[in-house]
PDB file of N, CA and C in Angstrom:
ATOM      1  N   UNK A   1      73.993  88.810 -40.380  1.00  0.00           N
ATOM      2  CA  UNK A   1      74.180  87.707 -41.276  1.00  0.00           C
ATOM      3  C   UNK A   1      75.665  87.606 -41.591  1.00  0.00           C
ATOM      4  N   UNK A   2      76.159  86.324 -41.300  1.00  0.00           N
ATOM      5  CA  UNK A   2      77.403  86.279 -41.660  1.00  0.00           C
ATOM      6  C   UNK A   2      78.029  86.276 -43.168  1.00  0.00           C
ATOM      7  N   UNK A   3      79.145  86.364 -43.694  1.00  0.00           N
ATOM      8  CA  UNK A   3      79.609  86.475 -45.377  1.00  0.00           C
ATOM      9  C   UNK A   3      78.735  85.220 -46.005  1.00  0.00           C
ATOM     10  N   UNK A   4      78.771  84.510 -45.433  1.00  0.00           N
ATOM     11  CA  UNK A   4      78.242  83.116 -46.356  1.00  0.00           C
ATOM     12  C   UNK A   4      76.771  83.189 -46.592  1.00  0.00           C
ATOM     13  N   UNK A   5      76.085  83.932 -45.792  1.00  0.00           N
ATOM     14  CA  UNK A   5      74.274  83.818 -45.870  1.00  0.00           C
ATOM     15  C   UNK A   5      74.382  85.041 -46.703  1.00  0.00           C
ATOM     16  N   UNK A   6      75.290  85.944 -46.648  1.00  0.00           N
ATOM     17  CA  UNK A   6      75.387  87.516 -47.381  1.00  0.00           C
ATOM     18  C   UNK A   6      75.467  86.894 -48.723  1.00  0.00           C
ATOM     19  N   UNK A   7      76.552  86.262 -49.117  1.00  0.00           N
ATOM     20  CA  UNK A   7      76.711  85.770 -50.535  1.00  0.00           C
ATOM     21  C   UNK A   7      75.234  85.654 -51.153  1.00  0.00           C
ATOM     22  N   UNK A   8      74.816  83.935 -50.403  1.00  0.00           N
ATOM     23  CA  UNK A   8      73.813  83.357 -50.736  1.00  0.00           C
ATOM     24  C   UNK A   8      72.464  84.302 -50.846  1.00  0.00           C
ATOM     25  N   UNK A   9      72.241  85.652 -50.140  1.00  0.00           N
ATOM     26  CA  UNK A   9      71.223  86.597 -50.732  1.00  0.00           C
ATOM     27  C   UNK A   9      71.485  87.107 -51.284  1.00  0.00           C
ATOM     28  N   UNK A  10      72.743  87.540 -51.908  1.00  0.00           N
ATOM     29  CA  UNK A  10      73.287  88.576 -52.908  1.00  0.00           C
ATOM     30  C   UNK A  10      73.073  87.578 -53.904  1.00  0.00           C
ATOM     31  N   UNK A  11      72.862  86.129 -54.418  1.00  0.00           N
ATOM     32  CA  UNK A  11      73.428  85.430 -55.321  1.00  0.00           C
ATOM     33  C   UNK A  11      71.405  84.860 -55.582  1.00  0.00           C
ATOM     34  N   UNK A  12      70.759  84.864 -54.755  1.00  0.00           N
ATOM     35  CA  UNK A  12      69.284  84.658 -54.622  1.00  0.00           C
ATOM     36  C   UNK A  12      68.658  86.186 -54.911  1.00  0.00           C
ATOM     37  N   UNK A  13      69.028  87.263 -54.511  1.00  0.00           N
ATOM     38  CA  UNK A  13      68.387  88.480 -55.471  1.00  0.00           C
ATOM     39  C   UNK A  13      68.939  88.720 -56.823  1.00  0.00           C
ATOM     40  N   UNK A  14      69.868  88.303 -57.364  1.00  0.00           N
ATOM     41  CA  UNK A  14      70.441  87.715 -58.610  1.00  0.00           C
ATOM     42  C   UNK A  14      69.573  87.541 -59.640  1.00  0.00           C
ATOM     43  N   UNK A  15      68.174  86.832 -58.845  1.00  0.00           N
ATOM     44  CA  UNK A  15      67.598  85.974 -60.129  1.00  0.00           C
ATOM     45  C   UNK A  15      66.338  86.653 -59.859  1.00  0.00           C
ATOM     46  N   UNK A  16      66.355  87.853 -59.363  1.00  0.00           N
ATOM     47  CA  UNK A  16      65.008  88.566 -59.383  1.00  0.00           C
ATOM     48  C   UNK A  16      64.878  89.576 -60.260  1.00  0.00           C
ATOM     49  N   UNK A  17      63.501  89.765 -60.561  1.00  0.00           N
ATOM     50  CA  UNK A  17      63.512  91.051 -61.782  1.00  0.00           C
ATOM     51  C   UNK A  17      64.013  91.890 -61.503  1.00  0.00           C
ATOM     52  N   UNK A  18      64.318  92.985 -60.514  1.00  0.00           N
ATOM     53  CA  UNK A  18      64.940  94.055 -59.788  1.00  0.00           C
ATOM     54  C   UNK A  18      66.184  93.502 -59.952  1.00  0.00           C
ATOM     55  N   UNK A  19      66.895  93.171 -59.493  1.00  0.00           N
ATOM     56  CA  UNK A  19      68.035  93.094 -58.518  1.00  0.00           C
ATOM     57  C   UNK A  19      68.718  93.705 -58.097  1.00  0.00           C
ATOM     58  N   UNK A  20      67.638  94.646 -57.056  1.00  0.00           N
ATOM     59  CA  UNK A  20      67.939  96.136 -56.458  1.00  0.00           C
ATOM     60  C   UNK A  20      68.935  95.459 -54.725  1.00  0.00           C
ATOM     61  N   UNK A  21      69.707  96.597 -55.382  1.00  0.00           N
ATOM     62  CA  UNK A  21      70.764  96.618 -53.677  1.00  0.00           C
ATOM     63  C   UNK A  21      70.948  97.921 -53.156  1.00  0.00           C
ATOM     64  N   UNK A  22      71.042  98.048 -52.196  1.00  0.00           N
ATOM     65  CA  UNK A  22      71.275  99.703 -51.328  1.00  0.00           C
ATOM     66  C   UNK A  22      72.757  99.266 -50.979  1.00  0.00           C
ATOM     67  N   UNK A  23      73.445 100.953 -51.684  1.00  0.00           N
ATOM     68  CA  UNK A  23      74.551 100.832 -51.516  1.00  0.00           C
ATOM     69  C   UNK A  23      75.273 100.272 -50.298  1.00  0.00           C
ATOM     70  N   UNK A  24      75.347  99.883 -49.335  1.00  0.00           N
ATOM     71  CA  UNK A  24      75.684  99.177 -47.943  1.00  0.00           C
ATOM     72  C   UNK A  24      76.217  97.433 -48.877  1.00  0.00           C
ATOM     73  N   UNK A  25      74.896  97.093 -49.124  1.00  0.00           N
ATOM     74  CA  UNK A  25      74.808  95.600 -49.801  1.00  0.00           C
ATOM     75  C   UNK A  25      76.156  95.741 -50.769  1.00  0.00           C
ATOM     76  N   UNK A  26      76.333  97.020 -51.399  1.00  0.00           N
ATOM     77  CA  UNK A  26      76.651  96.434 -52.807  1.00  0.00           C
ATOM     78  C   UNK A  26      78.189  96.687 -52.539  1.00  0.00           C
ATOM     79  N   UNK A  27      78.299  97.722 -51.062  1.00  0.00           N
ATOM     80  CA  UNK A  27      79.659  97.771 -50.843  1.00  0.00           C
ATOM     81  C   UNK A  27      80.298  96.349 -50.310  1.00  0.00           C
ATOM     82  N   UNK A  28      79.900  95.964 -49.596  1.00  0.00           N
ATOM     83  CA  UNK A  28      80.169  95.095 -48.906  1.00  0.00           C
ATOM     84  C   UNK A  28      80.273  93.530 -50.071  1.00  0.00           C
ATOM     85  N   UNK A  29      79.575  94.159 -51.039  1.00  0.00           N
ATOM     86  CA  UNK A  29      79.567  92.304 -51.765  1.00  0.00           C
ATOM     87  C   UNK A  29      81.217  92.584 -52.124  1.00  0.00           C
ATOM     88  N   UNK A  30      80.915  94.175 -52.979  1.00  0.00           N
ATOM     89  CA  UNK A  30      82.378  94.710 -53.667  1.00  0.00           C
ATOM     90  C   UNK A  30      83.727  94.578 -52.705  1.00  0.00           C
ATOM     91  N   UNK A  31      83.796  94.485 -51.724  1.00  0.00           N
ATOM     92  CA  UNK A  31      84.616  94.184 -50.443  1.00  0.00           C
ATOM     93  C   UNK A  31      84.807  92.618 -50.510  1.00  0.00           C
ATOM     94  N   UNK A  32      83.807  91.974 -50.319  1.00  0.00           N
ATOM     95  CA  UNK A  32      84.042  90.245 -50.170  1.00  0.00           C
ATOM     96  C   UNK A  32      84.776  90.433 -51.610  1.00  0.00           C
ATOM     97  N   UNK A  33      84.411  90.611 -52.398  1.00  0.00           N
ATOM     98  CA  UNK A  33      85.161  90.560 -53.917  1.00  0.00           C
ATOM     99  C   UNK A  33      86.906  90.774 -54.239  1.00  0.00           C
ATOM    100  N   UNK A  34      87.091  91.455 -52.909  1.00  0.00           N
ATOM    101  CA  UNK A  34      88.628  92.057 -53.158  1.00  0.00           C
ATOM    102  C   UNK A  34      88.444  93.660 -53.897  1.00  0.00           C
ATOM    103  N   UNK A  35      87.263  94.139 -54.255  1.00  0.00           N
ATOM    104  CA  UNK A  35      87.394  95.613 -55.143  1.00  0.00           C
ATOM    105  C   UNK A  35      86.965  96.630 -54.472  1.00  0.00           C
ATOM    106  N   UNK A  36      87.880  96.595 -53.169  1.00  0.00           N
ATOM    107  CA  UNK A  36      88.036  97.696 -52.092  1.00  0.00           C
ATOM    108  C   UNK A  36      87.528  99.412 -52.978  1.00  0.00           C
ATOM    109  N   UNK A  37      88.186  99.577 -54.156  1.00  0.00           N
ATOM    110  CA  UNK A  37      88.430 100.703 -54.273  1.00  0.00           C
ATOM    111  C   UNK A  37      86.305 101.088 -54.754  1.00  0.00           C
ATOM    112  N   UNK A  38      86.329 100.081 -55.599  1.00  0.00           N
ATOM    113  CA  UNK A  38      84.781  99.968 -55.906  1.00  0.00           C
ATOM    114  C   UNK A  38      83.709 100.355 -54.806  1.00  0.00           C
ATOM    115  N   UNK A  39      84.275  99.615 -53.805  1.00  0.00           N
ATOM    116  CA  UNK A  39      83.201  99.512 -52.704  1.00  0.00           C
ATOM    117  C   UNK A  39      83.337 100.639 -51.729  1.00  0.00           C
ATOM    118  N   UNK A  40      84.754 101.237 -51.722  1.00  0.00           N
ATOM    119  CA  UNK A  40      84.667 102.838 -50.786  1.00  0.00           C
ATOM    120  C   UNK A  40      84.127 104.027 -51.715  1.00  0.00           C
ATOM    121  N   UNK A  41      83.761 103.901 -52.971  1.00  0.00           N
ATOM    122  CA  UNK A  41      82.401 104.692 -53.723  1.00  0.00           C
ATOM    123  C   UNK A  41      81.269 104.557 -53.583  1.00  0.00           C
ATOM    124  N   UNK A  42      81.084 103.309 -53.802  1.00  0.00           N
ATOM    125  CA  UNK A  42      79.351 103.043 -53.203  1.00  0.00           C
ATOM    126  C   UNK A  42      79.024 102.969 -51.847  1.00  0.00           C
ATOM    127  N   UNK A  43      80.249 103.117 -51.115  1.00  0.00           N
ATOM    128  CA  UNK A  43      79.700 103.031 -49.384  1.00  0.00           C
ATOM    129  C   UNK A  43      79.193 104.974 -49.461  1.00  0.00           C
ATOM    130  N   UNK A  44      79.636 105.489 -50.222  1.00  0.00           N
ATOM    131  CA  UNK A  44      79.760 106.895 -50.177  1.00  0.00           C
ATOM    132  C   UNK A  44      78.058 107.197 -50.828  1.00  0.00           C
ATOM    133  N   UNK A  45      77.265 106.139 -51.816  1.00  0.00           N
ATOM    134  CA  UNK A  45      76.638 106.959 -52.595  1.00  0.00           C
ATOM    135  C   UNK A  45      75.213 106.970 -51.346  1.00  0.00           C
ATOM    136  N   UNK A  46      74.197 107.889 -51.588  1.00  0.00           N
ATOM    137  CA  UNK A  46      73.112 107.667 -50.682  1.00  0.00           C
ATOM    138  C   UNK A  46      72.349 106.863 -51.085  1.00  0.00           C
ATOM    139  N   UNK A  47      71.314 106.859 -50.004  1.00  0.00           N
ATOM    140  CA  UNK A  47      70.470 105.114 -49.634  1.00  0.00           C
ATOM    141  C   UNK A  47      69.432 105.240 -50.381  1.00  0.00           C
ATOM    142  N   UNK A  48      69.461 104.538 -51.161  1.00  0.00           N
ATOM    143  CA  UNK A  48      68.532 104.125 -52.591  1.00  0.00           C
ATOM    144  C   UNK A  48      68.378 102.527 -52.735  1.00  0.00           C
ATOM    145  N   UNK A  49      67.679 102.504 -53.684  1.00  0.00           N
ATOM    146  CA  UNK A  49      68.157 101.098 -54.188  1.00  0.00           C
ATOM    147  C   UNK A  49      68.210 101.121 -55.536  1.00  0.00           C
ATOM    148  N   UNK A  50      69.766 100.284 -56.134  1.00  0.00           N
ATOM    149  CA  UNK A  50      70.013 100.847 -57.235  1.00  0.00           C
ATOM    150  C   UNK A  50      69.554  99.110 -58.068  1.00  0.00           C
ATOM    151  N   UNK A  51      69.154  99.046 -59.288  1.00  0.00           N
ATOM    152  CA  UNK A  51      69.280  97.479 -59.834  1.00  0.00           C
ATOM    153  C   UNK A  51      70.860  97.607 -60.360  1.00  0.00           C
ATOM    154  N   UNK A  52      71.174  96.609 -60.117  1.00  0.00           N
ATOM    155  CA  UNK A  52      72.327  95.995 -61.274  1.00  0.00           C
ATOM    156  C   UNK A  52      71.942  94.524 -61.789  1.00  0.00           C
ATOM    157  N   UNK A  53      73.241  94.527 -62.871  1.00  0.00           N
ATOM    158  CA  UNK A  53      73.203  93.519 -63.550  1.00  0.00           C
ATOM    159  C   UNK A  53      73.148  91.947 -62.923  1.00  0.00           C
ATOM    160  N   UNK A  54      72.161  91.527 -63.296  1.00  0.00           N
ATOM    161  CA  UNK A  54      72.037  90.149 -62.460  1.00  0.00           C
ATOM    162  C   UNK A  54      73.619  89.288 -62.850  1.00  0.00           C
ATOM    163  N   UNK A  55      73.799  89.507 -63.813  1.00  0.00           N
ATOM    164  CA  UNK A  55      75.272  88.425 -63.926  1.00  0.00           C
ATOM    165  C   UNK A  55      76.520  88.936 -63.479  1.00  0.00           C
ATOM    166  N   UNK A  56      76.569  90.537 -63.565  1.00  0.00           N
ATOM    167  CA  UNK A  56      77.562  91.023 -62.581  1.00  0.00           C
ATOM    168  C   UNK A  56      77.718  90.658 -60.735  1.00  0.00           C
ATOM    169  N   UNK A  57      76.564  90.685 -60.747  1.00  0.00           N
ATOM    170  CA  UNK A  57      76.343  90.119 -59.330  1.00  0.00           C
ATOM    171  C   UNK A  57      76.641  88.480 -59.185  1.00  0.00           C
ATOM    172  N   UNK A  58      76.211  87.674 -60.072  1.00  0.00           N
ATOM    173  CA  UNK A  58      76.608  86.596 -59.677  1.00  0.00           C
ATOM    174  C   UNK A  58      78.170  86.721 -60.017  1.00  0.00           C
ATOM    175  N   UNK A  59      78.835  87.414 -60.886  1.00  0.00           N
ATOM    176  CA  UNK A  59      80.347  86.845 -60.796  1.00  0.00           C
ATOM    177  C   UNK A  59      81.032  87.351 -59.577  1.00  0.00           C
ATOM    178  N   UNK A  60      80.350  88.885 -58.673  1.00  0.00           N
ATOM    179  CA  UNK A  60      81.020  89.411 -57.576  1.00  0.00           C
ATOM    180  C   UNK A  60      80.786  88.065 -57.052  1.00  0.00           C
ATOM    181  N   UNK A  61      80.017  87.096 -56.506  1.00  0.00           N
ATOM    182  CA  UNK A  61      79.277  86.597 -55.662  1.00  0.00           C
ATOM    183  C   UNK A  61      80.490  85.224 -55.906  1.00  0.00           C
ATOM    184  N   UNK A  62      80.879  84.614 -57.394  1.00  0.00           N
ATOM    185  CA  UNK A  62      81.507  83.830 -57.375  1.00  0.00           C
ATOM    186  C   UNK A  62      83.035  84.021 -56.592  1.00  0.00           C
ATOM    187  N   UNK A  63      83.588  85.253 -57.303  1.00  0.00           N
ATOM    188  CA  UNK A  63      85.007  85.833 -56.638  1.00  0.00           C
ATOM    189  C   UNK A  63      84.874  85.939 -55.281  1.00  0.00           C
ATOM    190  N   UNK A  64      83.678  86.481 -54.556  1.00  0.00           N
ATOM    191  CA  UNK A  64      84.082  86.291 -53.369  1.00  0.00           C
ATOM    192  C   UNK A  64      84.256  85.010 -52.542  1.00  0.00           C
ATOM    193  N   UNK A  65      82.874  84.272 -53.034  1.00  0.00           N
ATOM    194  CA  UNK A  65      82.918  82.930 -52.449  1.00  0.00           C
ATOM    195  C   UNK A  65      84.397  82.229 -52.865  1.00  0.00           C
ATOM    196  N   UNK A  66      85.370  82.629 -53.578  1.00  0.00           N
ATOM    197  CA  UNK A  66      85.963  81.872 -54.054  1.00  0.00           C
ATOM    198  C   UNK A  66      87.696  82.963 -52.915  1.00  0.00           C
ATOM    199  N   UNK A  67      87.732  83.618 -52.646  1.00  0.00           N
ATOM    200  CA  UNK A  67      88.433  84.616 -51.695  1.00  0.00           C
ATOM    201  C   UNK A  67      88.009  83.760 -50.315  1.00  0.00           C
ATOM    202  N   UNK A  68      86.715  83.720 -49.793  1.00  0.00           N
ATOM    203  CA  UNK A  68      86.375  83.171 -48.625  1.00  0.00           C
ATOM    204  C   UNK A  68      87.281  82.073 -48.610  1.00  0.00           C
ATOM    205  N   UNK A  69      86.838  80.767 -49.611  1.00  0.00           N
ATOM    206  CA  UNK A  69      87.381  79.414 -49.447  1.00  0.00           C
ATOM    207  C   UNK A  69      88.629  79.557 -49.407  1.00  0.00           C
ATOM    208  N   UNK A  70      89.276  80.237 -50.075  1.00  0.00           N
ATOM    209  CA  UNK A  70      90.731  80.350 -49.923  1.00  0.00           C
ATOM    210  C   UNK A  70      91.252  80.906 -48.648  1.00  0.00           C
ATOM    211  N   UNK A  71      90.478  81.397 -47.779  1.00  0.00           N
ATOM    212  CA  UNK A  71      91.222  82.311 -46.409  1.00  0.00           C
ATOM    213  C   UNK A  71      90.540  81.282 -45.411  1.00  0.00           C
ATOM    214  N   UNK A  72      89.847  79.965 -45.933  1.00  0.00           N
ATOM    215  CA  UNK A  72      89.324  79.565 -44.758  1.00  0.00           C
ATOM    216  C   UNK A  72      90.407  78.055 -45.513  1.00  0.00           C
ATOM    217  N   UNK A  73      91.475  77.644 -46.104  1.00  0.00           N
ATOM    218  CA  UNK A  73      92.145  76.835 -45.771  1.00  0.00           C
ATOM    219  C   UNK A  73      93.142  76.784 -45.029  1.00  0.00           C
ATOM    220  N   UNK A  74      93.671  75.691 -44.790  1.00  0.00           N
ATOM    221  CA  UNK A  74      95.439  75.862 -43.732  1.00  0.00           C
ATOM    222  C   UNK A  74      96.122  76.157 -44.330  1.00  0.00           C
TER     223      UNK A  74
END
């Protein structure tokens, strides 16, 4: 799945009661985000699934989408 369908499920498990991610997911959102340092901890933690905060997730989800648009202008 490319960054843009990644967002859009990171931003659609958002609004679920869980909003469980396995660290892989949550590195990688933390990466689209720009918070490299964030995301080489959780690439480290083992494979679980952890919940987080549904609104933390949507703001990673905004910053990144908002990093993408900016690297995809001229």
């Amino acid at each position: 799945m490319d960054d843009k369908e990644f967002l859009e499920y990171c931003l659609g498990m958002s609004y679920t009661p869980r909003c469980g991610f396995v660290p892989s997911q949550i590195s990688r959102l933390l990466r689209l985000a720009g918070k490299t340092e964030a995301a080489n901890k959780w690439a480290e933690e083992r494979h679980d699934v952890y919940n987080l905060d549904r609104f933390d997730v949507r703001e990673l989800v905004e910053m990144a989408q908002s990093r993408l648009d900016n690297q995809q202008k001229p």
